[in-house]
PDB file of N, CA and C in Angstrom:
ATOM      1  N   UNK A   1       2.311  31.746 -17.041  1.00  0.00           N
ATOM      2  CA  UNK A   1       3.162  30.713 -16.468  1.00  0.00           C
ATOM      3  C   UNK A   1       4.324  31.334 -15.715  1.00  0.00           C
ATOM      4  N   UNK A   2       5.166  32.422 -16.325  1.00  0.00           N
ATOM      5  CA  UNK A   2       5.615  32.679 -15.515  1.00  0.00           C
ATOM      6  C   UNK A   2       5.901  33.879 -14.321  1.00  0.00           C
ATOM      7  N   UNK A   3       4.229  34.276 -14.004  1.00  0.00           N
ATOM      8  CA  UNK A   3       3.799  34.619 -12.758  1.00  0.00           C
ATOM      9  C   UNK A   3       3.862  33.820 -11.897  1.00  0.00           C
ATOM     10  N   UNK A   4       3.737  32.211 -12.163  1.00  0.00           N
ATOM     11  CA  UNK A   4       3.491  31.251 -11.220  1.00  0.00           C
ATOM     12  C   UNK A   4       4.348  30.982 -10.527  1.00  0.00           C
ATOM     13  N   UNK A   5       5.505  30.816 -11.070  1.00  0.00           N
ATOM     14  CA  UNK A   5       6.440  29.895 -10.898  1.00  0.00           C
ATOM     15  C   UNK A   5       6.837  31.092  -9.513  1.00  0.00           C
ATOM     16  N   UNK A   6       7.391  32.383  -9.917  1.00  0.00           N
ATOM     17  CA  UNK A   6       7.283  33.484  -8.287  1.00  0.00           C
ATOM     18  C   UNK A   6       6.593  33.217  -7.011  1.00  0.00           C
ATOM     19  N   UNK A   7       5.451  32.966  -7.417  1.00  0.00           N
ATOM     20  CA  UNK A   7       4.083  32.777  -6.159  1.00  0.00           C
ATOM     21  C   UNK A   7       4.290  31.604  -6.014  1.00  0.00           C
ATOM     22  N   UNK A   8       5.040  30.616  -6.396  1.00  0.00           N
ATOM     23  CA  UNK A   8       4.892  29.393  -5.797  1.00  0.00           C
ATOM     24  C   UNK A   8       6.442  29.266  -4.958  1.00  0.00           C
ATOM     25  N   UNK A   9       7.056  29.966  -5.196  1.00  0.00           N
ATOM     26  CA  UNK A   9       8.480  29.931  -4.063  1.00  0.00           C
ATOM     27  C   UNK A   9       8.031  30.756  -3.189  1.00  0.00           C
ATOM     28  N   UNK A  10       7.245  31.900  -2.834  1.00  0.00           N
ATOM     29  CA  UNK A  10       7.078  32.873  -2.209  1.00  0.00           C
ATOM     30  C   UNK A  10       5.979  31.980  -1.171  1.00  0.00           C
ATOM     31  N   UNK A  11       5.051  30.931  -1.871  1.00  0.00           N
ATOM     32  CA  UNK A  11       4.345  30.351  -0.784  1.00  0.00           C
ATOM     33  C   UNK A  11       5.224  29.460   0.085  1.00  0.00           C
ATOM     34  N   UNK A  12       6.214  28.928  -0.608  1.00  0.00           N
ATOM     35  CA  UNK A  12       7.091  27.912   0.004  1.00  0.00           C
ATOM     36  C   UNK A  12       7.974  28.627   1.244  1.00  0.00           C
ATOM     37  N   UNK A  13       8.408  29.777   0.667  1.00  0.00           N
ATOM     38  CA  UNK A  13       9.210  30.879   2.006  1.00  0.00           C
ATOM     39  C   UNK A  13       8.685  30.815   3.186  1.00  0.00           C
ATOM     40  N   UNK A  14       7.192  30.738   3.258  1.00  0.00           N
ATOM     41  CA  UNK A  14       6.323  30.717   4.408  1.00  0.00           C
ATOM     42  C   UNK A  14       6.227  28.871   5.144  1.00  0.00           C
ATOM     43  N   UNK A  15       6.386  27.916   4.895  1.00  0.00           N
ATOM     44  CA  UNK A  15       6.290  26.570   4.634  1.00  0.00           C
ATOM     45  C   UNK A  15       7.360  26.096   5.550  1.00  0.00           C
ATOM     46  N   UNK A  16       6.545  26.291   6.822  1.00  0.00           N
ATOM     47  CA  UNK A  16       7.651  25.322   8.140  1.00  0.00           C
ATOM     48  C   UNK A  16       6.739  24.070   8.890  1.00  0.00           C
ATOM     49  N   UNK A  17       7.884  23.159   8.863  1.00  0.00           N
ATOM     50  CA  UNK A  17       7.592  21.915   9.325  1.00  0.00           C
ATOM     51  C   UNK A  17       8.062  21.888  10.835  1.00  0.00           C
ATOM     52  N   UNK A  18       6.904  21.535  11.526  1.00  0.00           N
ATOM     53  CA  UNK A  18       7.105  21.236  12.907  1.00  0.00           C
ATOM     54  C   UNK A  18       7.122  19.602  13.319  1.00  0.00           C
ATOM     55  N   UNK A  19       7.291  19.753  14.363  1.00  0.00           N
ATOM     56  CA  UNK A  19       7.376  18.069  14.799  1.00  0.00           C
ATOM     57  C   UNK A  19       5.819  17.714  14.679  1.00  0.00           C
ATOM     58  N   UNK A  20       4.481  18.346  15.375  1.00  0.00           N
ATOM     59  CA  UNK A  20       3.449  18.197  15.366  1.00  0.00           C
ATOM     60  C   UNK A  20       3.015  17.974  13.639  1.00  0.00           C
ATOM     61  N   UNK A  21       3.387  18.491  12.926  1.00  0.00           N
ATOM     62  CA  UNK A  21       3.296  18.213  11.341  1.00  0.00           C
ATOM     63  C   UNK A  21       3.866  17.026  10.693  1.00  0.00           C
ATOM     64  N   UNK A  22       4.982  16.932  10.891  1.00  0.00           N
ATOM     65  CA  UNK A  22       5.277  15.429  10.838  1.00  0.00           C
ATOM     66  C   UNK A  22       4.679  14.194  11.478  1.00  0.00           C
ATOM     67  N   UNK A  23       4.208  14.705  12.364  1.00  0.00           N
ATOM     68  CA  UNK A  23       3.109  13.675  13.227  1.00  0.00           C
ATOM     69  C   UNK A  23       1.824  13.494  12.291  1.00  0.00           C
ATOM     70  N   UNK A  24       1.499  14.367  11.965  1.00  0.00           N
ATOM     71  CA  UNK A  24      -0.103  14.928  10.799  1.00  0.00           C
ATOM     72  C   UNK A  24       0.842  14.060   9.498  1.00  0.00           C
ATOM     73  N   UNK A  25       1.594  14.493   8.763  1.00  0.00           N
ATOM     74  CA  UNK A  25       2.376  14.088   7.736  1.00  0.00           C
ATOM     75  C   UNK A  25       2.421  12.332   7.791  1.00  0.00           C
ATOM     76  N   UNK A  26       2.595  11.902   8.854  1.00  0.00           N
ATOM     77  CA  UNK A  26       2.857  10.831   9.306  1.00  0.00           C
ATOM     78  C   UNK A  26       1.741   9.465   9.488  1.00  0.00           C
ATOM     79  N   UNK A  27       0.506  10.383  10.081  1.00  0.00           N
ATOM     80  CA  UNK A  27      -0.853  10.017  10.153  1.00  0.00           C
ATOM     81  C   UNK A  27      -1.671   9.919   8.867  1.00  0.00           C
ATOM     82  N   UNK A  28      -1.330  11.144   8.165  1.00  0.00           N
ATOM     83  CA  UNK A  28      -1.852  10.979   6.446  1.00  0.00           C
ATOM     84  C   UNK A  28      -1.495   9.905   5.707  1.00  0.00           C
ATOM     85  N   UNK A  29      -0.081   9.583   6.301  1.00  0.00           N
ATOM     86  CA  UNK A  29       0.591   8.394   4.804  1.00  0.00           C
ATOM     87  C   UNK A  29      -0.213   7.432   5.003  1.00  0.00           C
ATOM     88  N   UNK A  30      -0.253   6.831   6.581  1.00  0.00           N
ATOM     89  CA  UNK A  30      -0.718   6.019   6.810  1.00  0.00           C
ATOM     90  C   UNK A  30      -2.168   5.680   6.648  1.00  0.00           C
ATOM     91  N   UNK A  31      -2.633   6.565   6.983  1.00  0.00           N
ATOM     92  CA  UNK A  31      -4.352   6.323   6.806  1.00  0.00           C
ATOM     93  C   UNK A  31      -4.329   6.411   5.379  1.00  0.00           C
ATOM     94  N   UNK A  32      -3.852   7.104   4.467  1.00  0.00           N
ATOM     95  CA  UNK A  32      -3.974   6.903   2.798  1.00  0.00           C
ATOM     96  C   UNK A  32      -3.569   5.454   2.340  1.00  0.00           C
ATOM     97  N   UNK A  33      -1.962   5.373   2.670  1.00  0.00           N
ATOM     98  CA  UNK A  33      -1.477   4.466   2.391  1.00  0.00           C
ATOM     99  C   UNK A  33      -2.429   3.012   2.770  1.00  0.00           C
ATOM    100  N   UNK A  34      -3.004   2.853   3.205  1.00  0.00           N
ATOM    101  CA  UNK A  34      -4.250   1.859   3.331  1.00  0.00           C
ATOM    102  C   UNK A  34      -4.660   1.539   2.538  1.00  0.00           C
ATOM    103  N   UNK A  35      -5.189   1.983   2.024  1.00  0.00           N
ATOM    104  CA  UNK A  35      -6.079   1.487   0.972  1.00  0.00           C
ATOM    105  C   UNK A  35      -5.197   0.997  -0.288  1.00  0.00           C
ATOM    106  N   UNK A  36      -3.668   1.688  -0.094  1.00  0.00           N
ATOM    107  CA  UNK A  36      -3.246   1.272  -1.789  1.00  0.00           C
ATOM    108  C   UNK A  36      -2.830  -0.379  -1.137  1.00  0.00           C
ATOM    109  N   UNK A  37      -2.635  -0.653  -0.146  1.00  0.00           N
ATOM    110  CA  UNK A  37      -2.358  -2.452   0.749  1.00  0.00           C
ATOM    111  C   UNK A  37      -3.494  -2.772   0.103  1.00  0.00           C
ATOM    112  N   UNK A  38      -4.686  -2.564   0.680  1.00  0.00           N
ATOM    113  CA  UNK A  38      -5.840  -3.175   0.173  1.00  0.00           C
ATOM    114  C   UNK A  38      -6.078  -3.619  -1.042  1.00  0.00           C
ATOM    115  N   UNK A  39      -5.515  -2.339  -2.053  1.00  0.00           N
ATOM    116  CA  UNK A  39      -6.050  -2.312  -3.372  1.00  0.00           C
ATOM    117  C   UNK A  39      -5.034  -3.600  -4.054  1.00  0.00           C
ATOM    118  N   UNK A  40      -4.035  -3.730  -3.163  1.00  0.00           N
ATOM    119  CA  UNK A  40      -3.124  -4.680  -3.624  1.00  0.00           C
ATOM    120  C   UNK A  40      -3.560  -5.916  -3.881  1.00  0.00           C
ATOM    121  N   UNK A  41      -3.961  -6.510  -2.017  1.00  0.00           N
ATOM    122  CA  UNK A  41      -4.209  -7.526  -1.644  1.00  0.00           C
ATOM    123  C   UNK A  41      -5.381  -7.545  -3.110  1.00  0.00           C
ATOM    124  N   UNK A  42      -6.575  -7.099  -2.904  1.00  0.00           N
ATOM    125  CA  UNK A  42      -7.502  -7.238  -3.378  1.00  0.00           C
ATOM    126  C   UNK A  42      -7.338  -7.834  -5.219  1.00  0.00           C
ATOM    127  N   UNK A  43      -6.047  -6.997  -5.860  1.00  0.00           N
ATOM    128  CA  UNK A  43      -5.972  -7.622  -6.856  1.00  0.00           C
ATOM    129  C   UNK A  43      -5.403  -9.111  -7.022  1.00  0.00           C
ATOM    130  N   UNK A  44      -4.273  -8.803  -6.046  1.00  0.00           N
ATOM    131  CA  UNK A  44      -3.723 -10.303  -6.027  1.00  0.00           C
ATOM    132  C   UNK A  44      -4.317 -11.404  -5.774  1.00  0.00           C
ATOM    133  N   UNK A  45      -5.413 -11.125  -5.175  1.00  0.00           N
ATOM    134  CA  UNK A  45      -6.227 -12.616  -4.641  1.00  0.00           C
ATOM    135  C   UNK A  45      -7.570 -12.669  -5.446  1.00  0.00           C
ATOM    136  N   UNK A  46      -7.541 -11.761  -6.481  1.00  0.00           N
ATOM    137  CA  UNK A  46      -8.826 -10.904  -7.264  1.00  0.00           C
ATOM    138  C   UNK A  46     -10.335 -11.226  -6.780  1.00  0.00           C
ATOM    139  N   UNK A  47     -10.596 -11.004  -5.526  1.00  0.00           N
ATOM    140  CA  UNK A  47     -11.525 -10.410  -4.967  1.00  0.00           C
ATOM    141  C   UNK A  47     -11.195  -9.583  -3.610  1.00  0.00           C
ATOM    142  N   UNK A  48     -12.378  -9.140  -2.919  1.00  0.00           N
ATOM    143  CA  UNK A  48     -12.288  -7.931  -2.168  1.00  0.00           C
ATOM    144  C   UNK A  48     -11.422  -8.753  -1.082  1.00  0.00           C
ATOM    145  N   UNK A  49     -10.318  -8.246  -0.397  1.00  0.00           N
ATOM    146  CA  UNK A  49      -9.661  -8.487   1.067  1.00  0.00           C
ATOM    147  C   UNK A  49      -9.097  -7.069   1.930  1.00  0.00           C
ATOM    148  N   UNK A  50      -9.286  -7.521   3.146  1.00  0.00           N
ATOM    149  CA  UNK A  50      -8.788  -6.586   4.284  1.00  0.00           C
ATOM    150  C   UNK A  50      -8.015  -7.149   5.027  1.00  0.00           C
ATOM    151  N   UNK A  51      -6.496  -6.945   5.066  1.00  0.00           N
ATOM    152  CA  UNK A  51      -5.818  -7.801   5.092  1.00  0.00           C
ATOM    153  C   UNK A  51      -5.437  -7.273   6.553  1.00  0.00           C
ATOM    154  N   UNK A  52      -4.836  -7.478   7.161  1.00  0.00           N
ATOM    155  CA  UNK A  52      -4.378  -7.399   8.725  1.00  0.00           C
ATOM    156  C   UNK A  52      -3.803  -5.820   9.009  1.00  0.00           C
ATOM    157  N   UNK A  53      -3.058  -6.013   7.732  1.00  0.00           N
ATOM    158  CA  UNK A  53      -2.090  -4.464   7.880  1.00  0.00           C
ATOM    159  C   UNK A  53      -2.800  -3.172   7.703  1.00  0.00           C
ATOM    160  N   UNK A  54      -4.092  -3.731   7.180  1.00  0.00           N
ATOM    161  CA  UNK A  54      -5.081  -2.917   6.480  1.00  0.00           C
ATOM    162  C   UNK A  54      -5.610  -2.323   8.206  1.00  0.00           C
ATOM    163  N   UNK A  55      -5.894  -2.790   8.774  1.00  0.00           N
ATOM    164  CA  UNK A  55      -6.430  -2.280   9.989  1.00  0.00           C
ATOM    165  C   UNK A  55      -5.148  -1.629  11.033  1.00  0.00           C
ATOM    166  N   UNK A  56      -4.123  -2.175  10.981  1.00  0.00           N
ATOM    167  CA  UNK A  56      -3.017  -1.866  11.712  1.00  0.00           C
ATOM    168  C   UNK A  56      -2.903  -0.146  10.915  1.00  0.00           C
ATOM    169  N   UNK A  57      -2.626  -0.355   9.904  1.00  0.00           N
ATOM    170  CA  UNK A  57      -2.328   1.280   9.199  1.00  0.00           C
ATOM    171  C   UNK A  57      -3.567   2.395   9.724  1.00  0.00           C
ATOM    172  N   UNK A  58      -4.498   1.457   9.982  1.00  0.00           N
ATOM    173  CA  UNK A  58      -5.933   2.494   9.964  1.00  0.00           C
ATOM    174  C   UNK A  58      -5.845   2.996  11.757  1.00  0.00           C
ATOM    175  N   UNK A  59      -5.614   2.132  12.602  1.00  0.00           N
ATOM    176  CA  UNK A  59      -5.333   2.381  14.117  1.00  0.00           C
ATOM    177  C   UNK A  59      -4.218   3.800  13.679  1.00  0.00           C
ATOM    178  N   UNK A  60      -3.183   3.056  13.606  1.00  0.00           N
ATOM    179  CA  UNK A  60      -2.218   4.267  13.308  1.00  0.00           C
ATOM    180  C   UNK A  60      -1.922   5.706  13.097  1.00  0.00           C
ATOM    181  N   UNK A  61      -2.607   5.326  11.830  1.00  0.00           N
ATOM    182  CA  UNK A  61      -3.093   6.627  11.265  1.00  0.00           C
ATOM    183  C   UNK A  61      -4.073   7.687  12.175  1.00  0.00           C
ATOM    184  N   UNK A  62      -5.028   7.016  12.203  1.00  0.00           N
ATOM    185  CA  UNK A  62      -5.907   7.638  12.929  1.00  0.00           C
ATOM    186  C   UNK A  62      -5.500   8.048  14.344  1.00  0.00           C
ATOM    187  N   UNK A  63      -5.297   7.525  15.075  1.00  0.00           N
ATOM    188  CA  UNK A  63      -4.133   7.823  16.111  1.00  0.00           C
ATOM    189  C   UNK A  63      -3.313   8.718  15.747  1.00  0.00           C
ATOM    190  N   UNK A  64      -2.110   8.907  15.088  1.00  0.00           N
ATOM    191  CA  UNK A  64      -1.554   9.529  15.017  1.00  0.00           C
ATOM    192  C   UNK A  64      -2.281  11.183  14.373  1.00  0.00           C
ATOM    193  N   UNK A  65      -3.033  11.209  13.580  1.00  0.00           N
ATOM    194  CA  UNK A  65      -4.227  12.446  13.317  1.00  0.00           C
ATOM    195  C   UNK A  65      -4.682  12.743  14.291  1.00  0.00           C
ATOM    196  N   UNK A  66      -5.231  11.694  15.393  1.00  0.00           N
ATOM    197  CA  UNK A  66      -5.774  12.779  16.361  1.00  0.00           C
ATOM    198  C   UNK A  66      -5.130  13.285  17.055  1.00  0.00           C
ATOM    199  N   UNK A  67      -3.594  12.927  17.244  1.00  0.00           N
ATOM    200  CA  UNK A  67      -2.984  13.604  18.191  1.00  0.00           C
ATOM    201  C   UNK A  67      -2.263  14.853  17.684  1.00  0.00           C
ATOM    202  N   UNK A  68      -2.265  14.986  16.470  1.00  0.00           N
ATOM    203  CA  UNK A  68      -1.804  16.441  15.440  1.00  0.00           C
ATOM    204  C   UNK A  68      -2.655  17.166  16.029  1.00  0.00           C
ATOM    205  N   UNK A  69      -3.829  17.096  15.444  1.00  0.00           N
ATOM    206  CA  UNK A  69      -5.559  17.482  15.818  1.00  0.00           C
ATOM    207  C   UNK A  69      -5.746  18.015  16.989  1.00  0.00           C
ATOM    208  N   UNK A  70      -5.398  17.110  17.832  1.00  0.00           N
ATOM    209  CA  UNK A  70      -5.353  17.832  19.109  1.00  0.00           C
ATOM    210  C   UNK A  70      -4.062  18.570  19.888  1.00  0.00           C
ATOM    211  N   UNK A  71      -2.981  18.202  20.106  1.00  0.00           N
ATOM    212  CA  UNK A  71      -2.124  19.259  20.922  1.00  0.00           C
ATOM    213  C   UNK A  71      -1.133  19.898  19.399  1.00  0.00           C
ATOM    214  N   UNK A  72      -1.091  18.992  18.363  1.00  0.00           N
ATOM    215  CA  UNK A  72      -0.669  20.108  17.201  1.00  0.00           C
ATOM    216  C   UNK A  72      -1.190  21.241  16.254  1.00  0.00           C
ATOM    217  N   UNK A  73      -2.824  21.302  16.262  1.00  0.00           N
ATOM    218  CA  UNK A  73      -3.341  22.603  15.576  1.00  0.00           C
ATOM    219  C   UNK A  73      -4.386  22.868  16.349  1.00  0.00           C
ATOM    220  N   UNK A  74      -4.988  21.919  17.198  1.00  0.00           N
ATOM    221  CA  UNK A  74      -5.777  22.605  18.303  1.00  0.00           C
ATOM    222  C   UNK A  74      -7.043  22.876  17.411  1.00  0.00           C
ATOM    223  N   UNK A  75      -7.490  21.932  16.523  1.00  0.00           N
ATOM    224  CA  UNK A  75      -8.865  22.231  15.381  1.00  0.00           C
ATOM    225  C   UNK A  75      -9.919  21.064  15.369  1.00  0.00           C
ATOM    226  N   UNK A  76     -10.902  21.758  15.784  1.00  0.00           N
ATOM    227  CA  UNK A  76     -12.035  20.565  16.449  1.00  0.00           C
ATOM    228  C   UNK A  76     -12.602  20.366  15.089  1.00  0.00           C
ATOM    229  N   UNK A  77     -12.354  20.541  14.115  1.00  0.00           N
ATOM    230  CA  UNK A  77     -12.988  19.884  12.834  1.00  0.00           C
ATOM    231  C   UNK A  77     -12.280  18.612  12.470  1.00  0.00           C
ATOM    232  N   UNK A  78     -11.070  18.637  12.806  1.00  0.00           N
ATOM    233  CA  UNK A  78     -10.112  17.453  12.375  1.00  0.00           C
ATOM    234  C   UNK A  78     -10.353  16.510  13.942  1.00  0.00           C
ATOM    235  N   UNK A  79     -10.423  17.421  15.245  1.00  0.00           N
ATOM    236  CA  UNK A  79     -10.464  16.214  15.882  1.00  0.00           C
ATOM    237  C   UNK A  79     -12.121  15.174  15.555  1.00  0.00           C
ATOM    238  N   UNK A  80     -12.815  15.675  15.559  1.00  0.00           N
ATOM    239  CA  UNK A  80     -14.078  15.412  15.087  1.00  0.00           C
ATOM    240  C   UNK A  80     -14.395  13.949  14.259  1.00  0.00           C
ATOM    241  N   UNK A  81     -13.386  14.489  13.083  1.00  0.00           N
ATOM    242  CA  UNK A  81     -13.091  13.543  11.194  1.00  0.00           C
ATOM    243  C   UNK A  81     -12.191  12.539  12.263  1.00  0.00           C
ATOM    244  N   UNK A  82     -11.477  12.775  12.846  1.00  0.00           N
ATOM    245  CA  UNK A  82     -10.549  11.246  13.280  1.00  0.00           C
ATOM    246  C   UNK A  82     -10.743  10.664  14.321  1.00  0.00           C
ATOM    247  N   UNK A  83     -11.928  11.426  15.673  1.00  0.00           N
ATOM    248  CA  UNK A  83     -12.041  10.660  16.799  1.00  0.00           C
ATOM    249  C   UNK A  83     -12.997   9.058  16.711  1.00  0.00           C
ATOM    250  N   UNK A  84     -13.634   9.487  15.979  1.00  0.00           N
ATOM    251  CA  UNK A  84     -14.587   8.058  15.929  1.00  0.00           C
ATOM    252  C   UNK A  84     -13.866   7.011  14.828  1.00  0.00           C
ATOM    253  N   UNK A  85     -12.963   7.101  13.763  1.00  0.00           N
ATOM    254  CA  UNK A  85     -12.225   6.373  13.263  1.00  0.00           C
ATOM    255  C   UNK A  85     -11.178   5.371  13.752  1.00  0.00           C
ATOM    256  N   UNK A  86     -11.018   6.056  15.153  1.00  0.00           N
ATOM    257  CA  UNK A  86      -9.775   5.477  15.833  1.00  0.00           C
ATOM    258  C   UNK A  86     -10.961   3.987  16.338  1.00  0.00           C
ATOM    259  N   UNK A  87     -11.560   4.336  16.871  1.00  0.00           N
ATOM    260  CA  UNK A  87     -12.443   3.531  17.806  1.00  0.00           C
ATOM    261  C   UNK A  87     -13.102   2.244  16.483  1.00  0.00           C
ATOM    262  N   UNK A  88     -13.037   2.821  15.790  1.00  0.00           N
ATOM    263  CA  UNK A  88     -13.759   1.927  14.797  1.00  0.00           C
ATOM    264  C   UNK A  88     -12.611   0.842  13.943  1.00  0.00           C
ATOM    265  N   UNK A  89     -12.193   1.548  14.217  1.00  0.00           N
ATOM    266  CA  UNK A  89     -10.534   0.702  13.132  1.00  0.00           C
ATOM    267  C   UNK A  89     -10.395  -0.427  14.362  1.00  0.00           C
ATOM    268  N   UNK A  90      -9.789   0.471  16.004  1.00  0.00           N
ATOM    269  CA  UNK A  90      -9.619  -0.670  16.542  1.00  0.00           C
ATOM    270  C   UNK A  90     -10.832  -1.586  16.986  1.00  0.00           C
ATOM    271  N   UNK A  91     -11.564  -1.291  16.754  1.00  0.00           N
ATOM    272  CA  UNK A  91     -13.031  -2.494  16.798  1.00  0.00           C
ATOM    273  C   UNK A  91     -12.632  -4.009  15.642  1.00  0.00           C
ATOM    274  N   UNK A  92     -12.315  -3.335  14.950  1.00  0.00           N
ATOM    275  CA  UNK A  92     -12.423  -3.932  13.175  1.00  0.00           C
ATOM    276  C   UNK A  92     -10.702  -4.656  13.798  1.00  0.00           C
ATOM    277  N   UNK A  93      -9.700  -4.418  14.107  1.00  0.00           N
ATOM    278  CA  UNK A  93      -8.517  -4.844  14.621  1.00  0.00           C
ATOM    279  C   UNK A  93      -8.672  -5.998  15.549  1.00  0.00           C
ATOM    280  N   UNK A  94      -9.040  -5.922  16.518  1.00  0.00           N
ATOM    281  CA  UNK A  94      -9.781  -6.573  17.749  1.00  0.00           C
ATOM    282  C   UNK A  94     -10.421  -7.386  16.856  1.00  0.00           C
ATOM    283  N   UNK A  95     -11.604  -7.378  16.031  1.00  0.00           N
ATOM    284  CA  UNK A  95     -12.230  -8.847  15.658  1.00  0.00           C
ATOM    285  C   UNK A  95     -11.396  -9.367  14.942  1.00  0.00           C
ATOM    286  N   UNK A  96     -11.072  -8.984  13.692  1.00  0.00           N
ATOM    287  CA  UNK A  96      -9.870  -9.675  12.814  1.00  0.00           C
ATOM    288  C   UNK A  96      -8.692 -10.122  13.577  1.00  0.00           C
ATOM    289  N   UNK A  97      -8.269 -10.114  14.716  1.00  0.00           N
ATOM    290  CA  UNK A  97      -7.461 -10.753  15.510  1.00  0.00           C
ATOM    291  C   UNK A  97      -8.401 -12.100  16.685  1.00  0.00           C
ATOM    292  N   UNK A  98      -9.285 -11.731  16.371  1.00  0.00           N
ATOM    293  CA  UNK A  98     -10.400 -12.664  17.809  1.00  0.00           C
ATOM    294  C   UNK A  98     -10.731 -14.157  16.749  1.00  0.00           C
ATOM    295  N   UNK A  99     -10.909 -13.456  15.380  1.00  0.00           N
ATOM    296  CA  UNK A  99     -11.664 -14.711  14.896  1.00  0.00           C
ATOM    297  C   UNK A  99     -10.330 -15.807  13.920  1.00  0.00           C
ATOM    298  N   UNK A 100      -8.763 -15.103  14.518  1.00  0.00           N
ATOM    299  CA  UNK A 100      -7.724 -15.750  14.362  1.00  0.00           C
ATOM    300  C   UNK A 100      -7.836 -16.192  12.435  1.00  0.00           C
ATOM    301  N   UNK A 101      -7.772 -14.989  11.619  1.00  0.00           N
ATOM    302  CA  UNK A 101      -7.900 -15.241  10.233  1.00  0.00           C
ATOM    303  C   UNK A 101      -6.747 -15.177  10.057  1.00  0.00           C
ATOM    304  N   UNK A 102      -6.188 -15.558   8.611  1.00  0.00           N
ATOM    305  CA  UNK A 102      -5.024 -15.784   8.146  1.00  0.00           C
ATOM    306  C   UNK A 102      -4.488 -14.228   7.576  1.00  0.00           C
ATOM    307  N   UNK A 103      -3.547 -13.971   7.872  1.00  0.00           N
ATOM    308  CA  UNK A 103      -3.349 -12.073   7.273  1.00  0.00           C
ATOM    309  C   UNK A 103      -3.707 -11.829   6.166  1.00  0.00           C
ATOM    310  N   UNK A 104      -3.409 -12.531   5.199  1.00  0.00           N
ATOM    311  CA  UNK A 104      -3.363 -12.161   4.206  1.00  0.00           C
ATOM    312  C   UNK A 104      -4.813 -11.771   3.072  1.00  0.00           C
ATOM    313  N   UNK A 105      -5.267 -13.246   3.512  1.00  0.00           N
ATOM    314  CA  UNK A 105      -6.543 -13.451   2.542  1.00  0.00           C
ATOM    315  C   UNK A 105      -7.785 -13.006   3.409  1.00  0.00           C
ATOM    316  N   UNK A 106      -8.077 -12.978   4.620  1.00  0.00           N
ATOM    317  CA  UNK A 106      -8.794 -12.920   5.532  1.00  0.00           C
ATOM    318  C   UNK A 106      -9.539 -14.230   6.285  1.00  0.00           C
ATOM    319  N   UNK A 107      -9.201 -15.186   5.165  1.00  0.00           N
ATOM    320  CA  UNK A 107     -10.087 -16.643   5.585  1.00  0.00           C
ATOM    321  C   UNK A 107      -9.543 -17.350   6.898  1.00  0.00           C
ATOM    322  N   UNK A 108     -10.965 -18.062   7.465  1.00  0.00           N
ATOM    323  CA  UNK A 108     -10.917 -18.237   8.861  1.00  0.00           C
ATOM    324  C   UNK A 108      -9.795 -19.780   8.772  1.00  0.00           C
ATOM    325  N   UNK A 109      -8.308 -19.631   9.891  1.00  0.00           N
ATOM    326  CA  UNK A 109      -7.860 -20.681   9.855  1.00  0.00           C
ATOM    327  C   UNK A 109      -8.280 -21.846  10.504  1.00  0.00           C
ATOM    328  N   UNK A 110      -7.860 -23.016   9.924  1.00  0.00           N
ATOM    329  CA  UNK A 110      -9.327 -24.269  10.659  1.00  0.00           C
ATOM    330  C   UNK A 110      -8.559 -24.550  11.773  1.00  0.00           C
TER     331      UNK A 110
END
């Protein structure tokens, strides 16, 4: 234990935050942070919902990842994992706004 505790400040010495990282940092919360909305909605109404914000966080996110991805680490594995997500979230955005549902619950307003 306390070998560790050394090697773990010594990794931190190395541990710089750029603006492009905060962008990545930024893109993670969001695309994570999704699902805990969901997991919310979903209990509160106790069945499955995708609630409005649920897709707004997912554009976001994903968006904001690919643009880390691309002019911040320059790594075609990550652009790869987030280019077709973007397109798909806003697909899923676009209908849930077309078929004019209520945010919360998803049900169609009459």
């Amino acid at each position: 234990m306390q070998a560790v505790f050394p090697h773990i400040l010594q990794s931190l010495e190395h541990f710089h935050v750029t603006p492009w990282k905060l962008v990545g940092y930024l893109g993670t919360l969001m695309f994570t942070g999704r699902w805990f909305v969901q997991l919310y909605y979903t209990r509160k109404y106790k069945r499955v919902v995708m609630p409005l914000s649920f897709w707004w966080m997912s554009v976001t996110g994903s968006a904001l990842l690919l643009a880390y991805f691309v002019f911040g680490k320059n790594d075609s594995v990550g652009i790869l994992s987030n280019f077709f997500p973007v397109f798909v979230s806003v697909y899923n955005l676009v209908v849930h706004l077309r078929h004019h549902k209520n945010d919360v619950t998803g049900d169609r307003v009459a």
